[in-house]
C-alpha atoms as a PDB file:
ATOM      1  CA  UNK A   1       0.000   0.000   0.000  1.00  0.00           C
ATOM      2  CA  UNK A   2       1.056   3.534  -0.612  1.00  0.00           C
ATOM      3  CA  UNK A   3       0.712   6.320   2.167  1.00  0.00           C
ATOM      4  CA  UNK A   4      -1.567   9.135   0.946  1.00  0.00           C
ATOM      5  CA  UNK A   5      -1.671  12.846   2.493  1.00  0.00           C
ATOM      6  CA  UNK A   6      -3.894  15.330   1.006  1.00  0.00           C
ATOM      7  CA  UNK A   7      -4.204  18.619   1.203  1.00  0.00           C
ATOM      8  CA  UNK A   8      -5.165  22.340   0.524  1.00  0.00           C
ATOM      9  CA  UNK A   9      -8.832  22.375   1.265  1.00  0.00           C
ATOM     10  CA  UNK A  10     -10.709  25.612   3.111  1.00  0.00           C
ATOM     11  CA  UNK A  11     -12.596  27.957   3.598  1.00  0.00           C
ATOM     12  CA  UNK A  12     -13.987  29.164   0.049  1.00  0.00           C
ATOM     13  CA  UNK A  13     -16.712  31.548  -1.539  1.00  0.00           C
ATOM     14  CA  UNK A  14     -19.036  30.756  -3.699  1.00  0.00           C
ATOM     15  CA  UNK A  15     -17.624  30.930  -7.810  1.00  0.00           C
ATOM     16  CA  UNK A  16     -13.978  30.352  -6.248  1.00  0.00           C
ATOM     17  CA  UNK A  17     -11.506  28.055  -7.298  1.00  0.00           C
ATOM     18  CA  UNK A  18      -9.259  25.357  -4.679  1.00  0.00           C
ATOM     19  CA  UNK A  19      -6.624  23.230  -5.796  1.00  0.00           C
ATOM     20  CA  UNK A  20      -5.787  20.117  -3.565  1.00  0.00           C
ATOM     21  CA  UNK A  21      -3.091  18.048  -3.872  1.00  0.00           C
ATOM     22  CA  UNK A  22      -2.541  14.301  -2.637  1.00  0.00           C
ATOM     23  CA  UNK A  23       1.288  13.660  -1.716  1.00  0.00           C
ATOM     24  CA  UNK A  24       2.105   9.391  -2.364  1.00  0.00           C
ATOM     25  CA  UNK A  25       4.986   7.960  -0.319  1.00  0.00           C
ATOM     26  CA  UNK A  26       6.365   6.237  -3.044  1.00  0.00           C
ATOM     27  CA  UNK A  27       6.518   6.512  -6.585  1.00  0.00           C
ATOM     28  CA  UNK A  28       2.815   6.875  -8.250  1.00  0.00           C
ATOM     29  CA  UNK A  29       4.397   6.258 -11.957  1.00  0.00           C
ATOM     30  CA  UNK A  30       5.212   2.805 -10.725  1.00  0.00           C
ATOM     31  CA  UNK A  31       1.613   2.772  -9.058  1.00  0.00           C
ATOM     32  CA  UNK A  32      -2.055   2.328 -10.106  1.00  0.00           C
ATOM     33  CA  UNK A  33      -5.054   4.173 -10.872  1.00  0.00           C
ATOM     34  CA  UNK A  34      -6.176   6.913  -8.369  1.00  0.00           C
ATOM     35  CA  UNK A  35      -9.118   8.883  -7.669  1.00  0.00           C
ATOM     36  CA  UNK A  36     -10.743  11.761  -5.842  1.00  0.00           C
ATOM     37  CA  UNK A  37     -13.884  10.425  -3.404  1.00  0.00           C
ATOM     38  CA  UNK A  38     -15.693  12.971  -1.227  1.00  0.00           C
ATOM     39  CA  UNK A  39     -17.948  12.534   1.649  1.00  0.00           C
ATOM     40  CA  UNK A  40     -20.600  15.985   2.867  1.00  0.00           C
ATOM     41  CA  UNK A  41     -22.174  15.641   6.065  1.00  0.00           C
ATOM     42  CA  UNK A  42     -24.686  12.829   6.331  1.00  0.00           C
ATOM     43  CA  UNK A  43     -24.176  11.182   2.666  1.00  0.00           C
ATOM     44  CA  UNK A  44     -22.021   8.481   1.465  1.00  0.00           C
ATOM     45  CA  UNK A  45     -18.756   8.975   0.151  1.00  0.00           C
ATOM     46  CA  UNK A  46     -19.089   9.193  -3.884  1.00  0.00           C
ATOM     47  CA  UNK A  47     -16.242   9.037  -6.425  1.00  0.00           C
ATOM     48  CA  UNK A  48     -16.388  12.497  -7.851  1.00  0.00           C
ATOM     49  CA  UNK A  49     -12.712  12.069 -10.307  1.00  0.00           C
ATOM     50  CA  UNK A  50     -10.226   9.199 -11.305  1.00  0.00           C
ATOM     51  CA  UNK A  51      -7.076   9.087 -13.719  1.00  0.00           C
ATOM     52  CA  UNK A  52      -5.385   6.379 -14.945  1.00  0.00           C
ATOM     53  CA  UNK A  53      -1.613   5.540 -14.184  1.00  0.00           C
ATOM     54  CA  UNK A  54       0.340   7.495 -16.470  1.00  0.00           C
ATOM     55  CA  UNK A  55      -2.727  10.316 -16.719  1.00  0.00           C
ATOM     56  CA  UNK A  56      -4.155   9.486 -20.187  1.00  0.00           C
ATOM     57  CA  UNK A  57      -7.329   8.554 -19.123  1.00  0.00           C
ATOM     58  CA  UNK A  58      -9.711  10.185 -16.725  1.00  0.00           C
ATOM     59  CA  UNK A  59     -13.012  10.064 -15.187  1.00  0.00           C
ATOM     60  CA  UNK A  60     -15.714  12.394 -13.662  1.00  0.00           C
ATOM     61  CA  UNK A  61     -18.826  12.116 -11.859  1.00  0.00           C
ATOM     62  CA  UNK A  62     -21.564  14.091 -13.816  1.00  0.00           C
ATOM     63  CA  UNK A  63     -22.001  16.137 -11.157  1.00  0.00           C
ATOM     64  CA  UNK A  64     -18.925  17.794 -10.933  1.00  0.00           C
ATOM     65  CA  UNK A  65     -18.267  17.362 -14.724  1.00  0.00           C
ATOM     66  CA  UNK A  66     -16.994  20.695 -16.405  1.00  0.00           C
ATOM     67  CA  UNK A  67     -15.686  21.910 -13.108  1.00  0.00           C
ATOM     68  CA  UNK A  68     -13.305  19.485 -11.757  1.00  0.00           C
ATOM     69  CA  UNK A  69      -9.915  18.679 -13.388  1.00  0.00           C
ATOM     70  CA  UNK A  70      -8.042  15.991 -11.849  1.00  0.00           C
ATOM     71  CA  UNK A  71      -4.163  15.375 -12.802  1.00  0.00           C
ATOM     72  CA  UNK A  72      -1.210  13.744 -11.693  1.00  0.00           C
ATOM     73  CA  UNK A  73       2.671  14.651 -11.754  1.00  0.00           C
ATOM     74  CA  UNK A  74       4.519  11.240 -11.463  1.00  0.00           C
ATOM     75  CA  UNK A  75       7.925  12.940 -11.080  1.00  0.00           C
ATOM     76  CA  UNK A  76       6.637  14.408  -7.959  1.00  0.00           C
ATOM     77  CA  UNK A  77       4.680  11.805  -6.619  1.00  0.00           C
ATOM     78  CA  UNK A  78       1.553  13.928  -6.730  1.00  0.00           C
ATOM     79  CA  UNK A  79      -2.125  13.732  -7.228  1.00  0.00           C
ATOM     80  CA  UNK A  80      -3.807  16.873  -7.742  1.00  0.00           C
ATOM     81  CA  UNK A  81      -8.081  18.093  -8.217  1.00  0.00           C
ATOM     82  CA  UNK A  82      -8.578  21.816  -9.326  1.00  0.00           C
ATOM     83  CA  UNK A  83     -12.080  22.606  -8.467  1.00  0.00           C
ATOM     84  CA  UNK A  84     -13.530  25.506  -9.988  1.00  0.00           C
ATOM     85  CA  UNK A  85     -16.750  27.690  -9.852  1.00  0.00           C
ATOM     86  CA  UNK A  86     -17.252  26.394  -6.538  1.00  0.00           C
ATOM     87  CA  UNK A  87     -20.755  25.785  -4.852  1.00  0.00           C
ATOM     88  CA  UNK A  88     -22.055  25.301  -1.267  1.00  0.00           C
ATOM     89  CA  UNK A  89     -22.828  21.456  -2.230  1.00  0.00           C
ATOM     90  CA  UNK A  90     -19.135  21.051  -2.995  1.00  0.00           C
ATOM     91  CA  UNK A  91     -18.741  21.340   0.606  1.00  0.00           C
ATOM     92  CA  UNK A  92     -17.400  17.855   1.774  1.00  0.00           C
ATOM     93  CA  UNK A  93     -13.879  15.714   3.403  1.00  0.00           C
ATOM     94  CA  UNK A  94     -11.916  14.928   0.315  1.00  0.00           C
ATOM     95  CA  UNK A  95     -10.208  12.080   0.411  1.00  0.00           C
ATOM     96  CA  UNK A  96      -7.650  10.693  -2.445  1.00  0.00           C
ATOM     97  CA  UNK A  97      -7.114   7.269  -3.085  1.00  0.00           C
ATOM     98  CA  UNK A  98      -5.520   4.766  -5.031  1.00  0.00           C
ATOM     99  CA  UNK A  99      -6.698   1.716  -6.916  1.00  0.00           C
ATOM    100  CA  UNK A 100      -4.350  -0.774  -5.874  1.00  0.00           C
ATOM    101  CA  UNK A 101      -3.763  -3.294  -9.144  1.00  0.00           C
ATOM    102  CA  UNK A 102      -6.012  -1.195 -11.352  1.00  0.00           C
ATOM    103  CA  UNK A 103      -4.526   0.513 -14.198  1.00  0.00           C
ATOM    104  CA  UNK A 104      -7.607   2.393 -15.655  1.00  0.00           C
ATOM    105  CA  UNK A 105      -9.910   4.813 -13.599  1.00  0.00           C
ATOM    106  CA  UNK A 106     -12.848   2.697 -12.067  1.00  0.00           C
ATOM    107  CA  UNK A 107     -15.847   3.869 -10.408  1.00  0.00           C
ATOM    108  CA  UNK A 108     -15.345   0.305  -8.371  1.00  0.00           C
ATOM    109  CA  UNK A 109     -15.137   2.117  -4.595  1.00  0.00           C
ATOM    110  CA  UNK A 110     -13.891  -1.614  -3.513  1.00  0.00           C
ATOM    111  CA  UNK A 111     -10.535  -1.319  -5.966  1.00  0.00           C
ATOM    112  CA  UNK A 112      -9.448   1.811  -3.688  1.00  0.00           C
ATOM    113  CA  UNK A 113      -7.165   0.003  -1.254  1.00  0.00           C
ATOM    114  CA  UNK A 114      -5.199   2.763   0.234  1.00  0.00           C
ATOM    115  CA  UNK A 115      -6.733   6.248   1.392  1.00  0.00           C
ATOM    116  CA  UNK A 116      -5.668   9.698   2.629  1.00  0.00           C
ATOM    117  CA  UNK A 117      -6.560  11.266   5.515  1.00  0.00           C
ATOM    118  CA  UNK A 118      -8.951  13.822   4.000  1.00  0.00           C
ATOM    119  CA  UNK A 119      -9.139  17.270   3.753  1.00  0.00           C
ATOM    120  CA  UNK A 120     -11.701  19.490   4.023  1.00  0.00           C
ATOM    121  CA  UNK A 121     -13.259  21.732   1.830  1.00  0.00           C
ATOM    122  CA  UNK A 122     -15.837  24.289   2.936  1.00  0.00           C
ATOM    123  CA  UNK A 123     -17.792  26.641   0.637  1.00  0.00           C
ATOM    124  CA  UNK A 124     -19.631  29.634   2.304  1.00  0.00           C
ATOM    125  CA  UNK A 125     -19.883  33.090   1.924  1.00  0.00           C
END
């Protein structure tokens, strides 16, 4: 398993922009699919983003489609989701994970085998 540590959530208005990041312990170019999950108060956690290994492929809830971006930097071991035009409804722990064996971005929640911490993300005015 690979160690996960997200951050750069907050405090954000309404129609603002947050970039988090997800920092992997070891290398994620020799590592798997990973994805972006977030859980608001009282729901279930829901895949929202995921990107294949070497970032060709990605996928995006369509909810958030159009809004999010999710990337990865192998060289620096980094996951990254730019959320723009941000709503109250975005407001939610995001956790990054990775799909342990999985090369391609899957909605399976039960492929993500190692998690972050979480970070949260708060949208208010």
């Amino acid at each position: 398993q690979v160690h996960l540590v997200e951050s750069g959530g907050g405090l954000v208005q309404p129609g603002g922009s947050l970039r988090l990041s997800c920092a992997a312990s070891r290398r994620t170019g020799s590592g798997f699919a990973m994805g972006w999950f977030r859980q608001a108060p009282g729901k279930e956690r829901e895949l929202v983003a995921a990107i294949s290994t070497h970032g060709g492929t990605t996928y995006y809830a369509d909810s958030v489609k159009g809004r999010l971006t999710i990337s990865r930097d192998n060289a620096k071991n980094t996951l990254y989701l730019q959320i723009n035009s941000l709503k109250p409804e975005d407001t939610a722990v995001y956790y990054c994970a990775e799909a342990g064996g999985v090369i391609m971005p899957t909605t399976r929640t039960e492929s993500y085998n190692s998690w972050g911490q979480g970070t949260q993300v708060t949208v208010a005015s």
